[in-house]
C-alpha atoms as a PDB file:
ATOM      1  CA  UNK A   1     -44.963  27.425 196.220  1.00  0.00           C
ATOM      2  CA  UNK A   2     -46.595  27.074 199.609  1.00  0.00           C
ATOM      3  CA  UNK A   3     -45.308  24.254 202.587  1.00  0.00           C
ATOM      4  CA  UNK A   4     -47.142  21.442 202.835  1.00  0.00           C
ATOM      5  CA  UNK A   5     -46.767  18.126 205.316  1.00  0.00           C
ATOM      6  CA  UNK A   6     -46.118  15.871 202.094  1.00  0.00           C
ATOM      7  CA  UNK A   7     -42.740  18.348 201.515  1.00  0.00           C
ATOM      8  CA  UNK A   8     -41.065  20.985 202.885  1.00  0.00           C
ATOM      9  CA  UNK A   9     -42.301  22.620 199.715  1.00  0.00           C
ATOM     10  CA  UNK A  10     -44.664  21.199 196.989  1.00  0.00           C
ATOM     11  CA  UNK A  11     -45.178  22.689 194.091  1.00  0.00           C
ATOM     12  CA  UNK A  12     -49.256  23.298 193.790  1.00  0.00           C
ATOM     13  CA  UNK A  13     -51.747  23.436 190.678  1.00  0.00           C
ATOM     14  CA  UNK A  14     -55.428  24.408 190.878  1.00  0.00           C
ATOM     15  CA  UNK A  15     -57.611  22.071 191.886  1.00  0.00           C
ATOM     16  CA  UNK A  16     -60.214  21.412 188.950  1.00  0.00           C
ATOM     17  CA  UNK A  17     -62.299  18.997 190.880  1.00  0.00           C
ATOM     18  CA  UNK A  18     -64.392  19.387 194.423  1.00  0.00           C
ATOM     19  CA  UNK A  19     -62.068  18.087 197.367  1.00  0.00           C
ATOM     20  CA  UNK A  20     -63.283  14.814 198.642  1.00  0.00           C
ATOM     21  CA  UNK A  21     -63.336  14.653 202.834  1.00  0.00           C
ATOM     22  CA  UNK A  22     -61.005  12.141 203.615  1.00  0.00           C
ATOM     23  CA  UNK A  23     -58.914  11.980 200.986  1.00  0.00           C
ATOM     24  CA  UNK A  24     -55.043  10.741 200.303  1.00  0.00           C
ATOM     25  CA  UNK A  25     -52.798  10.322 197.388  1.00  0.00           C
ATOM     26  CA  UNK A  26     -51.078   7.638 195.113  1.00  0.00           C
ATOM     27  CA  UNK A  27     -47.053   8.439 195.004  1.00  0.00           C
ATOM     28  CA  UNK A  28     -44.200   8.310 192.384  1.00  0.00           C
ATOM     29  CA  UNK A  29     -40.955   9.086 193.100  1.00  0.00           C
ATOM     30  CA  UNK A  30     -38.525   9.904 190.498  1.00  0.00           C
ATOM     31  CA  UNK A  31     -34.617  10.319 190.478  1.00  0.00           C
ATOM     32  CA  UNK A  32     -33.894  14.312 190.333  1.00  0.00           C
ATOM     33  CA  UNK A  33     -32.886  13.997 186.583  1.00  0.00           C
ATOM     34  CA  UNK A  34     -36.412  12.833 185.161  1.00  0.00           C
ATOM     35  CA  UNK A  35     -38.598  14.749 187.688  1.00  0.00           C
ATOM     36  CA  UNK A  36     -38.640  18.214 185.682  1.00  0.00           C
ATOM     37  CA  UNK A  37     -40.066  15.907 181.857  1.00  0.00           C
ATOM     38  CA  UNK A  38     -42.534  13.864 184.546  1.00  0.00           C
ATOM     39  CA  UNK A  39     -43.975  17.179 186.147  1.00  0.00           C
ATOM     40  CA  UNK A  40     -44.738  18.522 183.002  1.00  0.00           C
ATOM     41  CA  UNK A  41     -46.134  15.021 181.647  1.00  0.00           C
ATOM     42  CA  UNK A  42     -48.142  14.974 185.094  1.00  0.00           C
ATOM     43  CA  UNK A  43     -49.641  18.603 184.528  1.00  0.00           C
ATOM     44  CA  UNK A  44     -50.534  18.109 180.420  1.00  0.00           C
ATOM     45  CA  UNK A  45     -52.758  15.377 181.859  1.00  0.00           C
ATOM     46  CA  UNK A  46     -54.000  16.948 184.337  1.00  0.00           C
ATOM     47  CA  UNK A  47     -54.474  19.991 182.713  1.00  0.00           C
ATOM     48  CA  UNK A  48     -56.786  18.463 179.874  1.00  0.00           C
ATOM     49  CA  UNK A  49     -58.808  15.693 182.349  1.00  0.00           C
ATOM     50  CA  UNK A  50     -57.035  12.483 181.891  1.00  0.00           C
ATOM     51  CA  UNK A  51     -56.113  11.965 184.779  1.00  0.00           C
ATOM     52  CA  UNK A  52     -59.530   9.868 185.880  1.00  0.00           C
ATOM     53  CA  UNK A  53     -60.242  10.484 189.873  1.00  0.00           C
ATOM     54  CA  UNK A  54     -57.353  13.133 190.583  1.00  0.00           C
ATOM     55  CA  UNK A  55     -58.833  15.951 192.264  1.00  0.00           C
ATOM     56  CA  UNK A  56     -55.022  18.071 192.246  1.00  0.00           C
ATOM     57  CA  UNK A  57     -51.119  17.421 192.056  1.00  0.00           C
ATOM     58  CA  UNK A  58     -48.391  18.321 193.261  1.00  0.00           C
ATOM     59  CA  UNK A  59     -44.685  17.496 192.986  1.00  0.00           C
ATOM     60  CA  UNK A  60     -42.480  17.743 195.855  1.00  0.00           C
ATOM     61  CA  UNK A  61     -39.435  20.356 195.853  1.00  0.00           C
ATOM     62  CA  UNK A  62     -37.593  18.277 199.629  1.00  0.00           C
ATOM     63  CA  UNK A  63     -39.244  15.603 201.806  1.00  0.00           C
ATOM     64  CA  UNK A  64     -37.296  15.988 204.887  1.00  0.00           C
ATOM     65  CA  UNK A  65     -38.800  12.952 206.443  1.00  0.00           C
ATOM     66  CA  UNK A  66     -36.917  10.667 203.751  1.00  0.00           C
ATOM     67  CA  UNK A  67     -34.269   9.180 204.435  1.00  0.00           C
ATOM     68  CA  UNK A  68     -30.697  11.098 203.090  1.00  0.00           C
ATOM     69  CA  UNK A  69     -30.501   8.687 200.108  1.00  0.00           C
ATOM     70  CA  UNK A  70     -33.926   8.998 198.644  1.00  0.00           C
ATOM     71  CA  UNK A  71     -34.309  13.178 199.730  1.00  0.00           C
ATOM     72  CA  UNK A  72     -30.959  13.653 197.803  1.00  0.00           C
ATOM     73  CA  UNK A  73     -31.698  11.540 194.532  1.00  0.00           C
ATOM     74  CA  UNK A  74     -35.517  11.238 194.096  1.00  0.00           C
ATOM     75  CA  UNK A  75     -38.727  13.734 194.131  1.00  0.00           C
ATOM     76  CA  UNK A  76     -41.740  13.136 194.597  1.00  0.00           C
ATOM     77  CA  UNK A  77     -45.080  13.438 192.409  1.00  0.00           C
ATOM     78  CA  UNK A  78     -48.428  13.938 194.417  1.00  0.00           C
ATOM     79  CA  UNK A  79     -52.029  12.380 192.772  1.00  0.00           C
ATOM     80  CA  UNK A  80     -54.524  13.422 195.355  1.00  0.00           C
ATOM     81  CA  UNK A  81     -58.067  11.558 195.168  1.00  0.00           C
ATOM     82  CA  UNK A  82     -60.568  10.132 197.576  1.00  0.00           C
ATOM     83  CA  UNK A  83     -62.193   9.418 199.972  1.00  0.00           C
ATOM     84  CA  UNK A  84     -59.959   7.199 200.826  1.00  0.00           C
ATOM     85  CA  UNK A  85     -62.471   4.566 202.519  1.00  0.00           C
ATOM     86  CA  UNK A  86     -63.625   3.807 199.202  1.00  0.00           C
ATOM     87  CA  UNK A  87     -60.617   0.742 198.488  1.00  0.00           C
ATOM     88  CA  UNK A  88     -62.121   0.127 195.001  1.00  0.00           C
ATOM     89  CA  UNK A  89     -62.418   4.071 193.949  1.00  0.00           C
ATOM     90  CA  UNK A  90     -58.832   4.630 194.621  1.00  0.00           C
ATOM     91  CA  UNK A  91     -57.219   1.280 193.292  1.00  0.00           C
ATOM     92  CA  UNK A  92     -59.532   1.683 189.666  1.00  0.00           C
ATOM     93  CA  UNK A  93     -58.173   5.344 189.958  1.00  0.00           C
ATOM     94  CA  UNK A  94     -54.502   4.359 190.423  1.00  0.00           C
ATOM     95  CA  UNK A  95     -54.964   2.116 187.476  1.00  0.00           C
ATOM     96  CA  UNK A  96     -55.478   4.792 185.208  1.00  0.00           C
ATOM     97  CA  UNK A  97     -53.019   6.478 186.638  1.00  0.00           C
ATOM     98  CA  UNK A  98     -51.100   4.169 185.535  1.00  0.00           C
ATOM     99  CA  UNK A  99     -52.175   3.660 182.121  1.00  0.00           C
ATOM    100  CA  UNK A 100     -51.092   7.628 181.795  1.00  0.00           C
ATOM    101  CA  UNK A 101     -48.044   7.627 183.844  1.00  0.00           C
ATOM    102  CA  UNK A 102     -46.475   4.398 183.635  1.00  0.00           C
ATOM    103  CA  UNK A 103     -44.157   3.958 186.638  1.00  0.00           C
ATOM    104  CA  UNK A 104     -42.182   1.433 188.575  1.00  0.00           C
ATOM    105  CA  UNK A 105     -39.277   1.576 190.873  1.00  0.00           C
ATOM    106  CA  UNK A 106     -37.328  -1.343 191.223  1.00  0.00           C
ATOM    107  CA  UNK A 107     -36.653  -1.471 194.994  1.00  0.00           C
ATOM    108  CA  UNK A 108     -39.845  -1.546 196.185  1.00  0.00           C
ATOM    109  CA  UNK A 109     -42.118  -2.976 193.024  1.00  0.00           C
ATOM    110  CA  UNK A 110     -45.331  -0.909 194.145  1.00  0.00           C
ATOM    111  CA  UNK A 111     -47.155   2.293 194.179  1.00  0.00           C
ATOM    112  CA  UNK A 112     -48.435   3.515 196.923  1.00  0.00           C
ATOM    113  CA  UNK A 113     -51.521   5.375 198.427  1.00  0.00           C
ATOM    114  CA  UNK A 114     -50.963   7.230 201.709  1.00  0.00           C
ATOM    115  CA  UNK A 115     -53.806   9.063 203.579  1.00  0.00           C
ATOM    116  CA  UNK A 116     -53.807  12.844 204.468  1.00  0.00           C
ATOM    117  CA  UNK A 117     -53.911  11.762 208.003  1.00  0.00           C
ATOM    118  CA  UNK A 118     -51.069   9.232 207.669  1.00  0.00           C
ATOM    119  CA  UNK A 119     -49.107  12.495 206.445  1.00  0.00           C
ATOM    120  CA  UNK A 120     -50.184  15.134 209.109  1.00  0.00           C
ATOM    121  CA  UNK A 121     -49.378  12.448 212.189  1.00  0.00           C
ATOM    122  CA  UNK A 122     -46.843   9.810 211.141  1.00  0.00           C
ATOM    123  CA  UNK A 123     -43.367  11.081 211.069  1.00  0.00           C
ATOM    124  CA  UNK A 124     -42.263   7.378 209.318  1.00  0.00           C
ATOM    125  CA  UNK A 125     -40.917   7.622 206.038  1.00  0.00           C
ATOM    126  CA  UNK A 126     -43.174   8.386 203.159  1.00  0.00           C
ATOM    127  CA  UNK A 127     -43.873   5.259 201.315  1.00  0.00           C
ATOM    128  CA  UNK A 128     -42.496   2.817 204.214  1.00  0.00           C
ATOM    129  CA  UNK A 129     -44.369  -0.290 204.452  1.00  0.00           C
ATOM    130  CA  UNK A 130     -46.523   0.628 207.846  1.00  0.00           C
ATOM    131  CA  UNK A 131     -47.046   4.008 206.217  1.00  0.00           C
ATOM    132  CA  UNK A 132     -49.536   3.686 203.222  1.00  0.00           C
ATOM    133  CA  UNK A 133     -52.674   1.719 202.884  1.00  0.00           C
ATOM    134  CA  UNK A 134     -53.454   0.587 199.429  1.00  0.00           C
ATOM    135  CA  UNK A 135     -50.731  -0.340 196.789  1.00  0.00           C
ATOM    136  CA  UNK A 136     -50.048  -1.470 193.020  1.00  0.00           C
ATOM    137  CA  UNK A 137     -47.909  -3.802 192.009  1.00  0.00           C
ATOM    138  CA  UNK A 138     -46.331  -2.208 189.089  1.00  0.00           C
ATOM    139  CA  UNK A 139     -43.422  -4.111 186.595  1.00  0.00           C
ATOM    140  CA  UNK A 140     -40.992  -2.692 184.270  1.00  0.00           C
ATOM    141  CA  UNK A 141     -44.005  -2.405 181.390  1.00  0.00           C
ATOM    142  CA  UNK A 142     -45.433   0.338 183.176  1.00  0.00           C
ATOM    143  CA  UNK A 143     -42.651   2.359 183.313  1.00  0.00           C
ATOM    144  CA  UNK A 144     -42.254   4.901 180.754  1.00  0.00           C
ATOM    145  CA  UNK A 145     -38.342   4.804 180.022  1.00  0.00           C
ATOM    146  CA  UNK A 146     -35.933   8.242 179.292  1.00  0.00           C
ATOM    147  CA  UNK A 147     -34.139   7.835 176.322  1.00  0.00           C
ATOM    148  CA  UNK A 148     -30.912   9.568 177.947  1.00  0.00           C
ATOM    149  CA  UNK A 149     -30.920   7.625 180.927  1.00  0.00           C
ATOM    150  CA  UNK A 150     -32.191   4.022 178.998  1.00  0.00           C
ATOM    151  CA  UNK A 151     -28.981   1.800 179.385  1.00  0.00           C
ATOM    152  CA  UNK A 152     -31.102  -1.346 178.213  1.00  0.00           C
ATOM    153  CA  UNK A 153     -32.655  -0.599 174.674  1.00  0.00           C
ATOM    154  CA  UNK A 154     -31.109   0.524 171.926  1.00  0.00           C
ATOM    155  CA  UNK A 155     -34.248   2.089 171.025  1.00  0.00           C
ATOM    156  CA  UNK A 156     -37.513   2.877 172.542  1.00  0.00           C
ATOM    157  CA  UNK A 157     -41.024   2.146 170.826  1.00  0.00           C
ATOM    158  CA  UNK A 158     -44.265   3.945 170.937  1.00  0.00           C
ATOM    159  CA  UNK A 159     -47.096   1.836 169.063  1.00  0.00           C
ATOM    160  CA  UNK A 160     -50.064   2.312 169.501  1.00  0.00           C
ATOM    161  CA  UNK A 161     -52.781  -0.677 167.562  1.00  0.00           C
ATOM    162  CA  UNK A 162     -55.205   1.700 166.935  1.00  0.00           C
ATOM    163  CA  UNK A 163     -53.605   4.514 165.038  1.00  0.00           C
ATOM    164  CA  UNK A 164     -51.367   1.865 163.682  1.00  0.00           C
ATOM    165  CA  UNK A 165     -54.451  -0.127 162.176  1.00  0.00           C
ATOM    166  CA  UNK A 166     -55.541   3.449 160.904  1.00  0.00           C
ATOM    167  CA  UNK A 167     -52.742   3.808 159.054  1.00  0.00           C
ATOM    168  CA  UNK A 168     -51.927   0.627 157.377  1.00  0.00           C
ATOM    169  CA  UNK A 169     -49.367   0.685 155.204  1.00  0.00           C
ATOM    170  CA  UNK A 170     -47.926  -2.742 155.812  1.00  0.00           C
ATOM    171  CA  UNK A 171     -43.734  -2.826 154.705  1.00  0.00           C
ATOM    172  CA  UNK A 172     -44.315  -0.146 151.979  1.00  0.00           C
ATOM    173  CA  UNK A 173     -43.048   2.212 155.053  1.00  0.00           C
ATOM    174  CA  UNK A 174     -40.422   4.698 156.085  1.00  0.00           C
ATOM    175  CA  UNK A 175     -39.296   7.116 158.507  1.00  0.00           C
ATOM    176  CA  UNK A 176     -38.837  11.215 159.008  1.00  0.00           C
ATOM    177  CA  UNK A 177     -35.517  11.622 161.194  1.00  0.00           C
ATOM    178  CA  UNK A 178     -35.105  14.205 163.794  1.00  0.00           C
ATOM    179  CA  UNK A 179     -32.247  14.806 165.560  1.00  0.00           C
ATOM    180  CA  UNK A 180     -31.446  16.187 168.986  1.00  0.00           C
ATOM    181  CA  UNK A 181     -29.074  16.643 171.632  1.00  0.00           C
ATOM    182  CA  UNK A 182     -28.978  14.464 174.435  1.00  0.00           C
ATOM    183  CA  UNK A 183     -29.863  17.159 176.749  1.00  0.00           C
ATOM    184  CA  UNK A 184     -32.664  18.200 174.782  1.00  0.00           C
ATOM    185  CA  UNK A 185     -33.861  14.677 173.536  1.00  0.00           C
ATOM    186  CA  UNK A 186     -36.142  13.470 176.629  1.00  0.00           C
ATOM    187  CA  UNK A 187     -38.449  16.920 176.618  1.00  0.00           C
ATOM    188  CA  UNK A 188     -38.623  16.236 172.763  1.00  0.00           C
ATOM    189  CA  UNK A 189     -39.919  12.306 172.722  1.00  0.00           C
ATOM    190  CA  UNK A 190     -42.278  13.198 175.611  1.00  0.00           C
ATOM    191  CA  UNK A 191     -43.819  15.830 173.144  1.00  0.00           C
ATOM    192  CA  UNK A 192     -43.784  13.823 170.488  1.00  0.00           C
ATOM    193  CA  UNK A 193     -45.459  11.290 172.818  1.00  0.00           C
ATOM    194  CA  UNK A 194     -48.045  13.172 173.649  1.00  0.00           C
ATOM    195  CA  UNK A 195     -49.253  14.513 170.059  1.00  0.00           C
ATOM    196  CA  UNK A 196     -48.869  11.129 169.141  1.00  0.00           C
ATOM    197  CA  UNK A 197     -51.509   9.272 171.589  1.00  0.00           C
ATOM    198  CA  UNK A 198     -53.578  12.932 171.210  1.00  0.00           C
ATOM    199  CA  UNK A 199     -53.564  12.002 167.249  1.00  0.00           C
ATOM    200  CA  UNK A 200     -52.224  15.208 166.034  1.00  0.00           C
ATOM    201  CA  UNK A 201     -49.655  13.471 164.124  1.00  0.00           C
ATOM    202  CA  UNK A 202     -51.121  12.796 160.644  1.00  0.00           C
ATOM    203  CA  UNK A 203     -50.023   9.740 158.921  1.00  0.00           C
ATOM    204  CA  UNK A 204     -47.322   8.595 161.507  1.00  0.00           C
ATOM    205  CA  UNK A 205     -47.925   5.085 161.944  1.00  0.00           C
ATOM    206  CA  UNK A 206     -45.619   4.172 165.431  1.00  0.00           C
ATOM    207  CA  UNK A 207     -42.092   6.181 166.743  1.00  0.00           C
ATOM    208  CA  UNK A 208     -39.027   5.452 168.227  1.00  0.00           C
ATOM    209  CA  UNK A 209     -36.427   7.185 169.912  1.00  0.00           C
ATOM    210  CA  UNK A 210     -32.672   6.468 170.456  1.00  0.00           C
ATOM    211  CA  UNK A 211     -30.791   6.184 173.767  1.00  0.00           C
ATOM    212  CA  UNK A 212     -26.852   6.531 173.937  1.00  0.00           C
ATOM    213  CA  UNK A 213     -26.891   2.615 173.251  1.00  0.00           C
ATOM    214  CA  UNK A 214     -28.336   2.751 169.552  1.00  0.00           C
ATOM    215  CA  UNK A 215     -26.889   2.583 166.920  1.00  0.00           C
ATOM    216  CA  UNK A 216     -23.689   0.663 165.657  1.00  0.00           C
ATOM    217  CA  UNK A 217     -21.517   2.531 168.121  1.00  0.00           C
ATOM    218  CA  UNK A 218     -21.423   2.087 172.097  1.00  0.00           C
ATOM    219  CA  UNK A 219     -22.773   5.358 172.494  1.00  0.00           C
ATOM    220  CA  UNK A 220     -24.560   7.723 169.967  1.00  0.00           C
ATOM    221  CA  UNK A 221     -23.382  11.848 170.165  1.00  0.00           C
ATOM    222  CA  UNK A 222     -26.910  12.624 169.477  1.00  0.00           C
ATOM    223  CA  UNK A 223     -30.252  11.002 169.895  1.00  0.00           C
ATOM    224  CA  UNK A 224     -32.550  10.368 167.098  1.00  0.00           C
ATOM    225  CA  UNK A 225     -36.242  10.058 167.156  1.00  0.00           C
ATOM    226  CA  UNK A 226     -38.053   8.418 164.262  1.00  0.00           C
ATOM    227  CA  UNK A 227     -41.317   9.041 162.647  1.00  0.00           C
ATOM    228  CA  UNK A 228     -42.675   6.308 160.413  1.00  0.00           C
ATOM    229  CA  UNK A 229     -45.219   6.795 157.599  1.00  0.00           C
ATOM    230  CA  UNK A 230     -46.066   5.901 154.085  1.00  0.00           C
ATOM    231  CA  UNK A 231     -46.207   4.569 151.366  1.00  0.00           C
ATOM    232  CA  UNK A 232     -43.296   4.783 150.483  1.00  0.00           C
ATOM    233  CA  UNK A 233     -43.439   5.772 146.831  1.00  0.00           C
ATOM    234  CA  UNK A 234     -46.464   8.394 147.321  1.00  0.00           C
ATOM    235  CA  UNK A 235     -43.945  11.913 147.669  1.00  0.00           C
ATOM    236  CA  UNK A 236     -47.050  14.310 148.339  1.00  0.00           C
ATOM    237  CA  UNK A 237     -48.630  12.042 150.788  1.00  0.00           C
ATOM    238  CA  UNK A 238     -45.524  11.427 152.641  1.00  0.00           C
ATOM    239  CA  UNK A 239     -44.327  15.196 152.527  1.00  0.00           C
ATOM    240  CA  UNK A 240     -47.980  16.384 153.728  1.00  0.00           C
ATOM    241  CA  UNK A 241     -47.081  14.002 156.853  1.00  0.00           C
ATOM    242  CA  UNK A 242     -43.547  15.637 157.178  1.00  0.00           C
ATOM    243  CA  UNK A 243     -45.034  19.194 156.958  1.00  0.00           C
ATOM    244  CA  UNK A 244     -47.301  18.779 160.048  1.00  0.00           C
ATOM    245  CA  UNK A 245     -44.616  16.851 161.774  1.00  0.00           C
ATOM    246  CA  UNK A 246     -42.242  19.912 161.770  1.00  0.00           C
ATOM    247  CA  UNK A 247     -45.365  22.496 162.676  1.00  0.00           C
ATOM    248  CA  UNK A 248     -46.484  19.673 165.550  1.00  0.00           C
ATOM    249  CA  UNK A 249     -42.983  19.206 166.985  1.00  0.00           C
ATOM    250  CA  UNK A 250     -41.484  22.413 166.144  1.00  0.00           C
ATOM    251  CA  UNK A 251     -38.612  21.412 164.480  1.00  0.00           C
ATOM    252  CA  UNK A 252     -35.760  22.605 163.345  1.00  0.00           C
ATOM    253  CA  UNK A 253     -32.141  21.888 162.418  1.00  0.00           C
ATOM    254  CA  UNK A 254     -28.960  22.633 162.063  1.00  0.00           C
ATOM    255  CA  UNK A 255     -28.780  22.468 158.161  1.00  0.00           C
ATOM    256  CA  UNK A 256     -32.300  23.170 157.639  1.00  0.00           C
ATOM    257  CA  UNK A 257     -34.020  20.327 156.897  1.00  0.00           C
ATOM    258  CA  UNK A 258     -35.716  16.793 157.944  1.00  0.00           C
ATOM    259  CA  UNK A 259     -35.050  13.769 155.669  1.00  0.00           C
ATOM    260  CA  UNK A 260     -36.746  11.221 154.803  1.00  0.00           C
ATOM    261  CA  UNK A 261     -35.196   7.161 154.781  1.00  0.00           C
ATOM    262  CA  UNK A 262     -36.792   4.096 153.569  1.00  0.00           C
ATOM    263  CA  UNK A 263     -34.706   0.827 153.665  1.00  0.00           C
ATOM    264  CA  UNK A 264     -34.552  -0.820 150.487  1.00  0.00           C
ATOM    265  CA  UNK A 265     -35.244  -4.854 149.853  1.00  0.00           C
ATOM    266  CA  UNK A 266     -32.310  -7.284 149.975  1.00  0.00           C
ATOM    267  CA  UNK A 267     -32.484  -7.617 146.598  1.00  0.00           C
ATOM    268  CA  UNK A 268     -32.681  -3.821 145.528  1.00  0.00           C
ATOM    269  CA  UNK A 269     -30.011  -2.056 144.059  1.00  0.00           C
ATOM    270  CA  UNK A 270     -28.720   0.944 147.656  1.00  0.00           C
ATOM    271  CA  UNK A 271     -29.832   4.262 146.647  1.00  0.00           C
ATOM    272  CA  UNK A 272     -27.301   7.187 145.822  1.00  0.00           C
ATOM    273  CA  UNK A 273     -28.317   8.504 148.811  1.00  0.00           C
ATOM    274  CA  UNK A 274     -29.468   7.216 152.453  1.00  0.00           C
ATOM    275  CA  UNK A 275     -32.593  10.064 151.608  1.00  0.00           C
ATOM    276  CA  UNK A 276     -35.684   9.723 149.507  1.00  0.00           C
ATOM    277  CA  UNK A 277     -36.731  13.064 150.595  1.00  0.00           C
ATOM    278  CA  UNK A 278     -36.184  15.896 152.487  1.00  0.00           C
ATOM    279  CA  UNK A 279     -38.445  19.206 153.268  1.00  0.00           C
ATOM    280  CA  UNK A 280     -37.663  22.474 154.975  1.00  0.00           C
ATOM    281  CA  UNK A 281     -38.036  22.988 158.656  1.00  0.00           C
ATOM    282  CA  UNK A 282     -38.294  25.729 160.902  1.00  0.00           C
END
């Protein structure tokens, strides 16, 4: 931990790429609940050179030249890169930023880049309009949603066209079901997130998560997240998938095991059971 004029305290990583003279940052701020699953979302990146342009992080512990409201319910996340003369540089890099953290915040509808030198002479409020230099419009798309604080989906969908294409399987399809606390559930989707766009997850062809809205009831007691593969009818294909899922993700339940549940056709006669199968975890 070491003070810093961006924070009374900012938390620091090491710097992987040469310091740019000149420099500034691109800012998120993130309510107090979501800031510990975004920090570590921030430093995977980071950590393994996806974040395009971003010379260091760093995520702020108290900004005391917020105002009350934002200091008491939002942190801040730190992307340094530069120079920051170079208006084309930083706006491509806050793109991809982008494109790996998606982020919006309603009130303002922007992302902003602040100079070094903004921070070490203006004592305006980080973020205010006469205090940053470039910004991005961002919209609700880019922002990455937390299934336990989501009070407009019933579920949340991670597809991605290229694995999906890989994986073809068309409606011959169904799904391994994990379940988790709601305290536990955002830490687990952003893992499974991650080894999803990394491709470590074999055979899964697209995911989605609960929030406390899914489901037939007003709110869910625990959250689910859903991993869907096939075919269908091929059981050592499907339980290959399964077996990797639970190393990947670490999983493990209550009674032992993850199940597997395909929805039969209209016209089909319901299965005995909601499970087709079910394998072991940890």
């Amino acid at each position: 931990m070491a003070a810093d004029n961006d924070g009374e305290y900012c938390e620091y990583h090491e710097i992987l790429y040469e310091t740019p003279d000149k420099s500034g940052k691109w800012m998120q701020f993130y309510p107090v609940d979501e800031i510990d699953v975004k920090w570590e979302r921030a430093k995977d990146l980071y950590r393994t050179g996806k974040l395009k342009g971003i010379y260091a992080i760093k995520r702020g512990i108290k900004c005391p030249r917020t105002s009350p409201t934002l200091q008491k319910y939002f942190q801040p996340l730190f992307f340094y890169c530069g120079p920051a003369y170079k208006e084309e540089e930083i706006m491509q890099y806050g793109k991809d930023l982008l494109k790996e953290m998606p982020y919006h915040m309603a009130d303002t509808g922007h992302m902003y880049y602040k100079t070094n030198e903004q921070s070490e002479t203006d004592t305006r409020c980080i973020g205010q309009e006469t205090n940053y230099i470039y910004n991005i419009k961002t919209t609700p798309e880019n922002f990455d949603p937390i299934p336990s604080t989501n009070t407009t989906d019933k579920f949340i969908d991670e597809i991605n066209d290229e694995i999906k294409s890989k994986y073809n399987v068309g409606l011959n399809v169904g799904k391994w079901i994990q379940f988790y606390a709601w305290h536990n559930i955002d830490v687990a989707w952003k893992n499974a997130k991650i080894l999803y766009r990394e491709r470590e997850l074999e055979g899964i062809v697209f995911m989605k998560v609960s929030t406390r809205l899914g489901g037939k009831k007003k709110v869910m007691p625990m959250g689910i997240i859903c991993f869907y593969c096939g075919p269908v009818d091929s059981k050592e294909e499907v339980e290959r998938y399964g077996h990797n899922l639970i190393q990947k993700t670490k999983y493990s339940s209550r009674d032992g095991f993850m199940c597997y549940q395909y929805k039969y056709n209209y016209n089909d006669t319901p299965p005995s059971s909601p499970w087709l199968y079910r394998i072991e975890t940890i």
